[in-house]
Protein backbone atom coordinates (compact mmCIF):
# COMPACT_ATOMS: atom_id res chain seq x y z
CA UNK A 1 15.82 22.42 98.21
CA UNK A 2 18.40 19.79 97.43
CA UNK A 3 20.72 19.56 94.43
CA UNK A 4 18.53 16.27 93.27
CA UNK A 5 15.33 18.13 93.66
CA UNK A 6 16.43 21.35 91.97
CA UNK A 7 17.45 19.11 88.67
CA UNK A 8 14.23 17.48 88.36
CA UNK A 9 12.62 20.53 88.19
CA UNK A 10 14.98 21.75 86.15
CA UNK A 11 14.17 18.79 83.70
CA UNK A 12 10.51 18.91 84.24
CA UNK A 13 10.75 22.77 83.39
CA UNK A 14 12.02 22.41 80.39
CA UNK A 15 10.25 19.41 79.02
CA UNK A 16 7.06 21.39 79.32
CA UNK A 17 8.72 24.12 77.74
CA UNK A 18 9.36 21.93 74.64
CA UNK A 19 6.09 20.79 74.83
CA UNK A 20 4.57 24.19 74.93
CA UNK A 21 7.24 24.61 71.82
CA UNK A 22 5.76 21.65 69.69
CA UNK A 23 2.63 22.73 70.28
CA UNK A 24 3.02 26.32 68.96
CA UNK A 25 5.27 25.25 65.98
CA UNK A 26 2.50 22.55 64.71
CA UNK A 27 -0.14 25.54 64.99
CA UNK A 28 2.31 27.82 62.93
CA UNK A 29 3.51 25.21 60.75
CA UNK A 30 -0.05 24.27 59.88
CA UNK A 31 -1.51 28.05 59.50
CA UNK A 32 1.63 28.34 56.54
CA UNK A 33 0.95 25.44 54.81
CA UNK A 34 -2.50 23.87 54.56
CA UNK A 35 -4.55 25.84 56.90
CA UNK A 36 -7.72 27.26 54.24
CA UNK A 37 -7.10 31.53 54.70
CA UNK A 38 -9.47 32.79 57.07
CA UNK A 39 -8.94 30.90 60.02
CA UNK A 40 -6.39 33.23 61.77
CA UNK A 41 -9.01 34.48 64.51
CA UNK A 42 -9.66 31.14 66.06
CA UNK A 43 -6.08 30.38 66.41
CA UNK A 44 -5.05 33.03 67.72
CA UNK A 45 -7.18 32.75 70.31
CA UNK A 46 -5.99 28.97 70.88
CA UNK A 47 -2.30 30.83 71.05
CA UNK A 48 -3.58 33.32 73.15
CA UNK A 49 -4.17 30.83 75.68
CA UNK A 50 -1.39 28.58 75.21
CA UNK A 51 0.71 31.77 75.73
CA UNK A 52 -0.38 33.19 79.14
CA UNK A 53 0.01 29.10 80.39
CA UNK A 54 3.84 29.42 79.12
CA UNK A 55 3.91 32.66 80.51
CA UNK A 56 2.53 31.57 84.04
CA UNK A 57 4.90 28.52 83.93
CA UNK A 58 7.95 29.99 83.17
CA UNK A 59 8.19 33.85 84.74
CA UNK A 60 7.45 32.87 87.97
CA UNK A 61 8.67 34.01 91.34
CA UNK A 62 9.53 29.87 91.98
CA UNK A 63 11.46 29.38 88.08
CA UNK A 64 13.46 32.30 89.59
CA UNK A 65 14.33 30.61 92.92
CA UNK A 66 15.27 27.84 91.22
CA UNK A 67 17.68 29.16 88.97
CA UNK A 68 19.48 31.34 91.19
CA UNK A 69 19.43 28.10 93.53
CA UNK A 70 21.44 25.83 90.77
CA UNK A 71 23.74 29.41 89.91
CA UNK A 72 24.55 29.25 93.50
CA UNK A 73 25.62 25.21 93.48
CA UNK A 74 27.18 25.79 89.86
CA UNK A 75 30.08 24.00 91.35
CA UNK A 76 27.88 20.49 91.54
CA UNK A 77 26.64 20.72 88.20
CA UNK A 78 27.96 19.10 84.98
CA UNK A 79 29.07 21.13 81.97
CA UNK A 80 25.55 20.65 80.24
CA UNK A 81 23.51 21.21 83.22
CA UNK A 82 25.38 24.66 83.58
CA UNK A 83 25.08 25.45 79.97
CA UNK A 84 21.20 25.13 80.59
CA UNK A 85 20.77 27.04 83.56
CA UNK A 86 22.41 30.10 81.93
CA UNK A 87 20.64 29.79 78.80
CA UNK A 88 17.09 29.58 80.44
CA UNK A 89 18.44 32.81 82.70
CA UNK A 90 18.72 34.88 79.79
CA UNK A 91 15.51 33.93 78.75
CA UNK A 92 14.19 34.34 82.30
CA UNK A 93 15.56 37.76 81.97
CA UNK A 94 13.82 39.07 79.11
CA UNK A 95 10.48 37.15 79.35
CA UNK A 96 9.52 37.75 82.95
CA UNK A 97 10.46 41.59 81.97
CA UNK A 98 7.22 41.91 79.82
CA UNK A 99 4.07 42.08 81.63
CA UNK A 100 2.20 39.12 80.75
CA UNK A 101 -1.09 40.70 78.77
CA UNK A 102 1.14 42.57 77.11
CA UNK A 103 3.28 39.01 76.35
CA UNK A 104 -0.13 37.60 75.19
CA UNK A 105 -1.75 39.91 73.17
CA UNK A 106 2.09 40.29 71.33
CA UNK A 107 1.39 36.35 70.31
CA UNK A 108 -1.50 37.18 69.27
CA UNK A 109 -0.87 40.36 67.24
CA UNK A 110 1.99 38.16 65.32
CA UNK A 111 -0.62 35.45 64.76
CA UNK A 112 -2.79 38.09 62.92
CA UNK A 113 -0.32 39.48 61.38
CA UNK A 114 1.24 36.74 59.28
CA UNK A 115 -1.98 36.11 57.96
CA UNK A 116 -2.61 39.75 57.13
CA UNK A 117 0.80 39.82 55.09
CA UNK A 118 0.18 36.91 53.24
CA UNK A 119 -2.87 38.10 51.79
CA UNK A 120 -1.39 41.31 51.64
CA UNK A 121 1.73 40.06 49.70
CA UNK A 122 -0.51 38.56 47.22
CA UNK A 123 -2.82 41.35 46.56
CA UNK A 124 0.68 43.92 46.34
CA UNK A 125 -1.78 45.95 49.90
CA UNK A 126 1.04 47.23 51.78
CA UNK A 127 -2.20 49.18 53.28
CA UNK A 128 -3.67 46.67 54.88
CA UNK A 129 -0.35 44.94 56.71
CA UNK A 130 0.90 48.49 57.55
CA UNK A 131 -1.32 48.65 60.80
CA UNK A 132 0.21 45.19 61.92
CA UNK A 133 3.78 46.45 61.54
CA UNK A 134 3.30 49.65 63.07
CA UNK A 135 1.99 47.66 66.40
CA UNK A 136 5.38 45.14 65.96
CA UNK A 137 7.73 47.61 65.98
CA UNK A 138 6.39 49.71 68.76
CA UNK A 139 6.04 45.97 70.91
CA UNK A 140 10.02 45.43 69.79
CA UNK A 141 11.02 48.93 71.26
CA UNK A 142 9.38 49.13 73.87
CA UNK A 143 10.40 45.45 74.49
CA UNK A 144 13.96 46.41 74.26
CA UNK A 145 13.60 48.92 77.15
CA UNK A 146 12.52 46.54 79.61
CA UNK A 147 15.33 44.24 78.36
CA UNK A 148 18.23 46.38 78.48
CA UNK A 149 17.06 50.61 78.49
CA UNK A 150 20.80 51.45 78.49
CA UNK A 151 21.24 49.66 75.61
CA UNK A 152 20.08 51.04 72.11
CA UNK A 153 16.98 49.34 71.18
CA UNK A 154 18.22 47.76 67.70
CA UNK A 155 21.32 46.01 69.46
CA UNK A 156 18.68 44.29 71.59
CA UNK A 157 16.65 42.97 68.65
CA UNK A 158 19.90 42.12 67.03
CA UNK A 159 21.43 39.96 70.43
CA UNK A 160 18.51 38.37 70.53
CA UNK A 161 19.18 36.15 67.04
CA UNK A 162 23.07 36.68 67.05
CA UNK A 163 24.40 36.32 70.72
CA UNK A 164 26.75 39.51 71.47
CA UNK A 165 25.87 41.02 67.91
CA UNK A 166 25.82 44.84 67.60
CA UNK A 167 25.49 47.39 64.99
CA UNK A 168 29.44 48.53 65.62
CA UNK A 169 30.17 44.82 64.96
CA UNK A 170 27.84 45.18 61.81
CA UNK A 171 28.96 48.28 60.46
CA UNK A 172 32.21 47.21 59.96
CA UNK A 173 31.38 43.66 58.76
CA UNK A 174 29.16 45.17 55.93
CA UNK A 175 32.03 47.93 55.27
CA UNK A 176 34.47 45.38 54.70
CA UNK A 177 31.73 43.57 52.19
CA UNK A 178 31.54 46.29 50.38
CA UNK A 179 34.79 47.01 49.41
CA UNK A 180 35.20 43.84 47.45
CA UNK A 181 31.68 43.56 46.59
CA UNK A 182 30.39 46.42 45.05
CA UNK A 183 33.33 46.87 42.74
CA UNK A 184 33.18 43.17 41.43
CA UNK A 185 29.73 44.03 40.51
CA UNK A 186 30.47 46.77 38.80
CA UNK A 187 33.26 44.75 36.59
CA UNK A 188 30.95 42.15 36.21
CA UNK A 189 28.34 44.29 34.33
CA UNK A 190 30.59 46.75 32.40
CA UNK A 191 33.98 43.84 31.50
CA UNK A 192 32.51 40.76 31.68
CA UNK A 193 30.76 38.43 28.31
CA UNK A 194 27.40 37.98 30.08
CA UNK A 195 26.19 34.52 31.04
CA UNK A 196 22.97 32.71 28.94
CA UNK A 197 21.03 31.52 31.77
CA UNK A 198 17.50 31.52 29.48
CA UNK A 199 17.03 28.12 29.13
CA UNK A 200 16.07 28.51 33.23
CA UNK A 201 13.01 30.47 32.21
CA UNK A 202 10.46 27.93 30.50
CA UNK A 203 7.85 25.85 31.78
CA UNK A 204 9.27 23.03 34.44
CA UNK A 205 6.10 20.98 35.49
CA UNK A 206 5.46 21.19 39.66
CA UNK A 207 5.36 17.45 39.68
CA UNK A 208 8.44 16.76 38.29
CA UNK A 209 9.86 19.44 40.46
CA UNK A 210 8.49 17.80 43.43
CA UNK A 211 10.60 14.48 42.28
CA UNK A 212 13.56 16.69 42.14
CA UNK A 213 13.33 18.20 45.88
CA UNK A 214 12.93 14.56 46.85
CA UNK A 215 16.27 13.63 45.10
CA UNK A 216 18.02 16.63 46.69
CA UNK A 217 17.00 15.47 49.84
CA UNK A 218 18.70 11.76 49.05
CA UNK A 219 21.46 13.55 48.29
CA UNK A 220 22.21 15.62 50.93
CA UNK A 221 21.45 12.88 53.49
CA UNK A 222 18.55 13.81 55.08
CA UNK A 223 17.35 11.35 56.73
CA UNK A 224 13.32 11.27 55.30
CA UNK A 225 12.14 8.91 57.90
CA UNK A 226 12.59 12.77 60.25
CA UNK A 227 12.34 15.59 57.88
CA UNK A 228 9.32 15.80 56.30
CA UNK A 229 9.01 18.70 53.41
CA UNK A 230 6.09 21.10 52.53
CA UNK A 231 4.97 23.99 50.30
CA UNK A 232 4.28 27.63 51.60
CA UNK A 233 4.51 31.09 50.42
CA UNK A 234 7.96 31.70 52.12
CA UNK A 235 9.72 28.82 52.42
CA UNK A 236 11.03 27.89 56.27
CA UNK A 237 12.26 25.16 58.34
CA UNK A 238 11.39 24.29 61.60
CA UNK A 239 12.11 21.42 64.25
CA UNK A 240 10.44 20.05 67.32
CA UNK A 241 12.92 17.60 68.43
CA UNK A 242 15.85 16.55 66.28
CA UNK A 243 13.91 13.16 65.28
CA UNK A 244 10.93 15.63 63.83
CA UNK A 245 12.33 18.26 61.37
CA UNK A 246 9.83 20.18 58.66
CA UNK A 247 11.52 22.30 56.07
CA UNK A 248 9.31 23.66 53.37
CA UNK A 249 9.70 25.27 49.80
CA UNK A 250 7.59 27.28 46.94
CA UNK A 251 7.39 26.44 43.35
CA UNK A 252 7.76 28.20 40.62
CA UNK A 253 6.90 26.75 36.75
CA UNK A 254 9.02 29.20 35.17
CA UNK A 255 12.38 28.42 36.69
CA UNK A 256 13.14 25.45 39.02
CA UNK A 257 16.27 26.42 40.78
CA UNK A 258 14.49 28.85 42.65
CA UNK A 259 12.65 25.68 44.59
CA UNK A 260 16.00 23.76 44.16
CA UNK A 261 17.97 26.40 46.20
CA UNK A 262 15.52 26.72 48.19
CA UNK A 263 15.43 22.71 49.44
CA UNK A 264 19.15 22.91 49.79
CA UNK A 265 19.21 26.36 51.59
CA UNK A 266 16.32 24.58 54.29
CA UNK A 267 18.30 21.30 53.78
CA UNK A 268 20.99 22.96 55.58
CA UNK A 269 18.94 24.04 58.48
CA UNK A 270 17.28 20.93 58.67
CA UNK A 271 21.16 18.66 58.79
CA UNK A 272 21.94 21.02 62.12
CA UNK A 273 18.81 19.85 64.01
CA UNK A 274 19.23 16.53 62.93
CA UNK A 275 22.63 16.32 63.85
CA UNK A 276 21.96 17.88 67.68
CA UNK A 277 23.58 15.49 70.28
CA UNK A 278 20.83 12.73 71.79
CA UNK A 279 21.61 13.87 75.56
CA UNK A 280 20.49 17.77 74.44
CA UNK A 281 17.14 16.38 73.56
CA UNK A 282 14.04 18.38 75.61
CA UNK A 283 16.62 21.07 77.01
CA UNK A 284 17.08 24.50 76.49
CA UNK A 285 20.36 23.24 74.48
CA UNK A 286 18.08 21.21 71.84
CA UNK A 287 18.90 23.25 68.85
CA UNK A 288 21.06 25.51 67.08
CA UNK A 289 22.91 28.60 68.64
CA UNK A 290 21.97 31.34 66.58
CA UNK A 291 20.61 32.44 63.36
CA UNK A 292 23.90 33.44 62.03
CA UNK A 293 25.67 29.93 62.84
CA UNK A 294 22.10 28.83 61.33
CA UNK A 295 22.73 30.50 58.88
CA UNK A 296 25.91 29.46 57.91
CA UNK A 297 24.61 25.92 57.52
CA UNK A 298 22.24 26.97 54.83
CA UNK A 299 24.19 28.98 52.98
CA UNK A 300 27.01 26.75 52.79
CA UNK A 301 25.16 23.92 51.40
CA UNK A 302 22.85 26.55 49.22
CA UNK A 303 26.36 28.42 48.15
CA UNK A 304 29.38 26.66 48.68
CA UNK A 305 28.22 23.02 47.67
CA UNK A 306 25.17 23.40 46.00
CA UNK A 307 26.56 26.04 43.39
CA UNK A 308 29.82 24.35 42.84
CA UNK A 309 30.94 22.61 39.19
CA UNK A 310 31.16 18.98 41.28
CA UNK A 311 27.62 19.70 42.77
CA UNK A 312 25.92 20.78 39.61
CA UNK A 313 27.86 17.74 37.65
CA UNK A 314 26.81 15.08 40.42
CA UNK A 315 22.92 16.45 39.86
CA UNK A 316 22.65 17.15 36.43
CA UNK A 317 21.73 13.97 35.43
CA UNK A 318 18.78 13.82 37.83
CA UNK A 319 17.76 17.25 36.16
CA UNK A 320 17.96 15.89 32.69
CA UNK A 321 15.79 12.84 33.44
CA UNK A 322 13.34 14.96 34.97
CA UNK A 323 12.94 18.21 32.61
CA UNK A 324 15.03 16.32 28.95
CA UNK A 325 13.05 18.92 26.98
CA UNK A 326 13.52 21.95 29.28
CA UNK A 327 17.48 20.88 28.85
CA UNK A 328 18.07 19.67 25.79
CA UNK A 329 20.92 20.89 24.23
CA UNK A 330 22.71 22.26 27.80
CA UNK A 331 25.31 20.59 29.34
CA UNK A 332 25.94 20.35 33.00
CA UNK A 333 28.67 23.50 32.64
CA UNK A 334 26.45 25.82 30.89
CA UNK A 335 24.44 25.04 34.26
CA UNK A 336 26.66 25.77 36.58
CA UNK A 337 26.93 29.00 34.99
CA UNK A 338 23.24 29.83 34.88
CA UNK A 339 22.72 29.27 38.58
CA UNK A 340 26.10 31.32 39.33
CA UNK A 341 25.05 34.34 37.08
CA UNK A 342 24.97 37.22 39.03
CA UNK A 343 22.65 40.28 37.87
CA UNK A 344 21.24 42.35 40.39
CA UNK A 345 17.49 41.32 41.13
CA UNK A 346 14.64 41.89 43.00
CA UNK A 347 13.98 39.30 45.47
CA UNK A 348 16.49 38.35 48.18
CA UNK A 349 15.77 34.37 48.45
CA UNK A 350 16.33 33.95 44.63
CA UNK A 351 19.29 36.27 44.57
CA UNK A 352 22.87 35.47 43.43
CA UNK A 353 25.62 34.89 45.88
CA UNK A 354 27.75 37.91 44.84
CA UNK A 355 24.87 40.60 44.89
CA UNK A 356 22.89 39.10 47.78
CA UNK A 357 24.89 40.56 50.66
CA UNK A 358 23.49 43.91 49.23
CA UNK A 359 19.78 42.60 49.85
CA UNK A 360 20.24 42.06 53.89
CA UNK A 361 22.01 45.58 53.52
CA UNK A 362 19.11 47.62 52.59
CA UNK A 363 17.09 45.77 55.44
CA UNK A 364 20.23 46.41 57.72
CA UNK A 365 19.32 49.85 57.46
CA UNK A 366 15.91 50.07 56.94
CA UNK A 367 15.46 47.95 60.64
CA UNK A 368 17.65 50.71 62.09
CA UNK A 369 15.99 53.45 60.75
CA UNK A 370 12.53 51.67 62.15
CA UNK A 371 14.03 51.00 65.72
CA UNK A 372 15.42 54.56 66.03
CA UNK A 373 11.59 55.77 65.03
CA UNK A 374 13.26 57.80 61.82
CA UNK A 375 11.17 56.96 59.33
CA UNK A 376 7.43 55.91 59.54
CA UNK A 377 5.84 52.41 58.50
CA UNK A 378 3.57 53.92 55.57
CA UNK A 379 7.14 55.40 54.41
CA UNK A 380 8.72 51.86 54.12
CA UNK A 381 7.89 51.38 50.25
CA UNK A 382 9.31 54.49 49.28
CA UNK A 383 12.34 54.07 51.36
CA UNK A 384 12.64 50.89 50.45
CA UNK A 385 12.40 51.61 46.85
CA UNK A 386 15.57 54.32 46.98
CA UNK A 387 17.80 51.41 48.73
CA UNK A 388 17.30 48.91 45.80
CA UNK A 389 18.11 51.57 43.37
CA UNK A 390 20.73 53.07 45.76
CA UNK A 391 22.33 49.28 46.03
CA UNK A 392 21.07 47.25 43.49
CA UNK A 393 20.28 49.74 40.74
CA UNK A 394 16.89 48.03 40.37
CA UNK A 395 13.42 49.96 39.99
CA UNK A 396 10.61 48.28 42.39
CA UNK A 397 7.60 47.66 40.26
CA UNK A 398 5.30 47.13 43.35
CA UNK A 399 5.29 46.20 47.20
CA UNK A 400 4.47 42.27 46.66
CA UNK A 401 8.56 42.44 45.01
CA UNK A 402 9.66 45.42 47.36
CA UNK A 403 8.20 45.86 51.16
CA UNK A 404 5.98 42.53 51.21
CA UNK A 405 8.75 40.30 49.98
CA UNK A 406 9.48 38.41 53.10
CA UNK A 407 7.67 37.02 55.90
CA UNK A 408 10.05 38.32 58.60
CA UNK A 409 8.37 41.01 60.23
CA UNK A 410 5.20 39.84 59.91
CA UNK A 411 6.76 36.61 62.72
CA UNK A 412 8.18 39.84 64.88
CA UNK A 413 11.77 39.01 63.43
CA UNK A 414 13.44 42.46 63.52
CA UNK A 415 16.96 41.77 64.04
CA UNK A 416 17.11 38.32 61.93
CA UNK A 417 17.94 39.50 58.69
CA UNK A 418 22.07 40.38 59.64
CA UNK A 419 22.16 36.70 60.39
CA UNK A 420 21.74 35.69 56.52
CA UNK A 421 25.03 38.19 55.44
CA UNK A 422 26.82 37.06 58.76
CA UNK A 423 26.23 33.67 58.43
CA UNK A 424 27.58 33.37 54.28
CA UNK A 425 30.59 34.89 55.80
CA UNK A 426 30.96 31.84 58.66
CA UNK A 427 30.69 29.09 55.99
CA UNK A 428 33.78 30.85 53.81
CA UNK A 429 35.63 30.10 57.03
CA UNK A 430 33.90 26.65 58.35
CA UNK A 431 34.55 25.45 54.34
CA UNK A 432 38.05 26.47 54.18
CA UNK A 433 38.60 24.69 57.78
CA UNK A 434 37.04 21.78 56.32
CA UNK A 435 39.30 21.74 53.52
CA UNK A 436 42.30 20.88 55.93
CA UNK A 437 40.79 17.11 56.54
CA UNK A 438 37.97 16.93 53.63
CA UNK A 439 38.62 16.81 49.19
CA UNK A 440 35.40 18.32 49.12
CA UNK A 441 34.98 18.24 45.56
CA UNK A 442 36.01 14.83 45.41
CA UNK A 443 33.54 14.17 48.51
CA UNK A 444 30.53 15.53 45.91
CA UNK A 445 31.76 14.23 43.13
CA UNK A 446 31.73 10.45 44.72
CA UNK A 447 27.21 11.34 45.22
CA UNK A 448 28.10 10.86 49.01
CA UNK A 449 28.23 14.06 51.10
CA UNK A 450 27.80 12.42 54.50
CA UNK A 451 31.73 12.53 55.16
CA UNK A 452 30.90 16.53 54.95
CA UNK A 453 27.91 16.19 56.70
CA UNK A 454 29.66 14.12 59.87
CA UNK A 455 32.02 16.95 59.36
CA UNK A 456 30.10 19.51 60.42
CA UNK A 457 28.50 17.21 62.97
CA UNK A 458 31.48 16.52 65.29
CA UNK A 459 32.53 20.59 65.00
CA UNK A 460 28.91 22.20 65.19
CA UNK A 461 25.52 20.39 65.28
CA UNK A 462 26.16 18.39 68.00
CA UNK A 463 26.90 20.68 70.40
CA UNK A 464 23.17 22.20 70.29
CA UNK A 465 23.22 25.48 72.05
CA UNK A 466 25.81 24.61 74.05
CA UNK A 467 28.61 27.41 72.33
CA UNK A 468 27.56 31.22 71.89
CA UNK A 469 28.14 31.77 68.50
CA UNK A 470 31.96 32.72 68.65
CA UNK A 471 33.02 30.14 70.57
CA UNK A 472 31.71 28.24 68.00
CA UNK A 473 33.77 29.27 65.26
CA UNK A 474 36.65 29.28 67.58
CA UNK A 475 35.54 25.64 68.48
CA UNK A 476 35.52 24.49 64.98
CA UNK A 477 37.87 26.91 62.81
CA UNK A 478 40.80 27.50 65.34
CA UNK A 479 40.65 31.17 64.89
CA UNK A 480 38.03 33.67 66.05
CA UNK A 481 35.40 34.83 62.62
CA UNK A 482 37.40 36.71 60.37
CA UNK A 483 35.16 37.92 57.11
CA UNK A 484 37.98 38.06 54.82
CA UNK A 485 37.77 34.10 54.02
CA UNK A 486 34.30 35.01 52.59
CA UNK A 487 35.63 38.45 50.70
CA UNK A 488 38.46 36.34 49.13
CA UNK A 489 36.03 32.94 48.60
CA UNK A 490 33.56 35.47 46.45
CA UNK A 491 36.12 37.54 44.90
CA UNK A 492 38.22 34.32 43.76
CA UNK A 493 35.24 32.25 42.43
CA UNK A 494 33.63 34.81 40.26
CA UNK A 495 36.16 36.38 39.05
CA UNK A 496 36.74 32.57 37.40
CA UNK A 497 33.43 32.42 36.34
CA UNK A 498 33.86 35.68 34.52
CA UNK A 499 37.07 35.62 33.33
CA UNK A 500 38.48 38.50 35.31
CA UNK A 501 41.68 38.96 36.16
């Protein structure tokens, strides 16, 4: 084998791993969003398949040779080329550690499930997902033993979405968020005038709400001619290349900023994949690095921008056109209030930026408890049901707005939900960076946010996968992740919007 020879494979490797990728995602991606109910059997069976070919192509005896050939000649490769071979190793490492039918029938068992919860989700039948579940999370332990059995299992799941991620890390991370938190809350509700956000609750036509997600879109720059947008139950994005990006949203007639959050929260996801660099395109390197740098997209175009004054006054307008009856008599203050009120609620995705921390708290610990086999599947909606109260102080009034809420675990994603909390954090720190070369609020105020967007470009899309997650925030901040930028950012901005001193 020559250096030459062992890079074309390389290439051809991972261009039929993308391909096998596309594939998948436009089966998923249809099954979500206009695929009629009950067609979850044949599919599965077309993933089935499509699964045991990946499987064969990729943990393989000759994939093997191959990388530790290139590891061997590291010294003859570029930067990039490097960067790939050690990302495909670590996925070498895990995949070729589960036998294949058991690899299979696990893509299978998530294609059945996802279906199963969103029936369940609408029909509040914890019952009938609980089977499903109770088959994920034994595949995700025993998964984690053949990854790493010295490791505990839930620091496996949690490395997987956030590389080098552990529950030590996360412990003290959510400590930290709860000193400031928890006590702002607790002003909030017993010092603060309370903030009228009713006009939010009336009837706001789908159509017109439709309009408005295009707008959003304009203004974000998202380039339309490569990000298409769809409805679903729980709304997602997903790319497969960064010329083809979906992202997807849910609407609701009685209050449109739960849609409108929602565009800008997948918005955010969507500007990373777009903005990958050209020469990362079909390569292991092709998208973002983690869910928590992910996730720091989203939230700080969902949080940061999209819930500032200059934000809400730039849009307001556009909302006034579209809903003048819905609004009349509010001005575009009163609406940055509304959308900043925070009130502890049910639902994490239509949660306030203050109390929502709390949310990926009580799944923190309810994934722990599940990997560590301490409490039982058919337990979750009572357990869950104590943590909301616990944290939130809210009573559950059924599973559809407790247990069934999100779509996570039904896609196998135990370990993901840190990521959201993590990732708020990063953008406190990426934003204040930013603030060093960028007037943002003069940026959003001018209705032209690609200066921020070219930003974050140059210091994180671009570079794909090519940073772990760290290094990332080292690349682009200066300073390794430091939470107290977010602490400060949340304790600074609402106590303003409360009038706390």
């Amino acid at each position: 084998m020559t250096i030459e020879s062992a890079l074309q494979q390389l290439k051809d490797l991972q261009m039929k791993l993308c391909a096998f990728s596309h594939a998948t995602g436009a089966i998923y991606l249809d099954s979500v969003t206009v695929a009629p109910e009950d067609t979850a059997a044949g599919r599965g069976e077309t993933l089935g398949v499509l699964s045991k070919l990946s499987y064969e192509m990729f943990a393989n005896e000759e994939v093997a040779k191959l990388l530790a050939f290139l590891r061997e000649n590291a010294d003859k490769l570029t930067r990039q080329q490097a960067r790939e071979v050690e990302m495909l190793q670590r996925d070498y490492d895990e995949i070729s550690k589960i036998p294949q039918d058991e690899y299979v029938q696990y893509r299978k068992l998530i294609n059945d499930a996802q279906s199963v919860w969103h029936k369940a989700k609408r029909d509040n039948d914890f019952a009938s997902f609980a089977p499903y579940l109770e088959k994920i999370v034994e595949a995700n332990r025993r998964f984690a033993g053949y990854f790493n059995k010295n490791e505990h299992p839930y620091n496996v799941c949690l490395n997987q979405y956030e590389y080098g991620l552990t529950m030590e890390k996360l412990d003290i991370f959510f400590d930290k968020l709860k000193q400031t938190i928890v006590p702002l809350i607790r002003r909030i509700q017993t010092e603060a005038k309370q903030i009228d956000d009713s006009f939010l609750h009336g009837h706001y036509p789908v159509e017109a709400q439709r309009k408005f997600s295009d707008y959003l879109m304009e203004v974000m720059s998202i380039d339309r001619k490569h990000c298409g947008i769809g409805e679903t139950e729980h709304p997602f994005t997903i790319h497969f290349n960064k010329y083809d990006v979906r992202i997807t949203t849910k609407y609701h007639e009685d209050d449109p900023t739960k849609s409108m959050y929602s565009v800008i929260h997948e918005g955010g996801h969507a500007l990373y994949e777009l903005g990958t660099a050209d020469e990362l395109m079909y390569t292991r390197l092709a998208n973002g690095t983690s869910m928590g740098i992910h996730e720091s997209q989203s939230r700080l175009f969902e949080n940061i921008i999209g819930r500032s004054e200059s934000f809400i006054n730039l849009i307001f307008p556009k909302l006034q056109e579209l809903f003048p009856e819905q609004l009349a008599g509010v001005d575009a203050h009163k609406f940055y209030l509304a959308v900043n009120k925070s009130e502890p609620s049910l639902i994490r995705i239509e949660a306030d930026e203050l109390t929502y921390c709390l949310h990926i708290m009580v799944r923190y610990e309810i994934e722990k408890m599940l990997m560590e086999d301490k409490v039982k599947v058919s337990e979750l909606p009572a357990v869950w049901a104590a943590k909301m109260k616990e944290y939130l102080g809210v009573d559950v009034p059924d599973d559809t707005r407790g247990v069934l809420q999100d779509s996570h675990w039904s896609g196998g994603s135990i370990g993901y939900f840190p990521s959201y909390a993590l990732g708020s954090a990063y953008s406190a720190q990426i934003v204040d960076r930013m603030r060093q070369d960028i007037d943002i609020e003069a940026t959003i105020a001018s209705g032209n946010l690609r200066p921020i967007v070219e930003w974050l470009e140059e210091r994180i899309y671009r570079f794909g996968s090519m940073l772990d997650p760290d290094d990332v925030i080292m690349n682009c901040c200066g300073e390794p992740f430091d939470p107290t930028y977010f602490t400060e950012y949340l304790s600074a901005k609402f106590k303003a919007i409360y009038d706390l001193d």
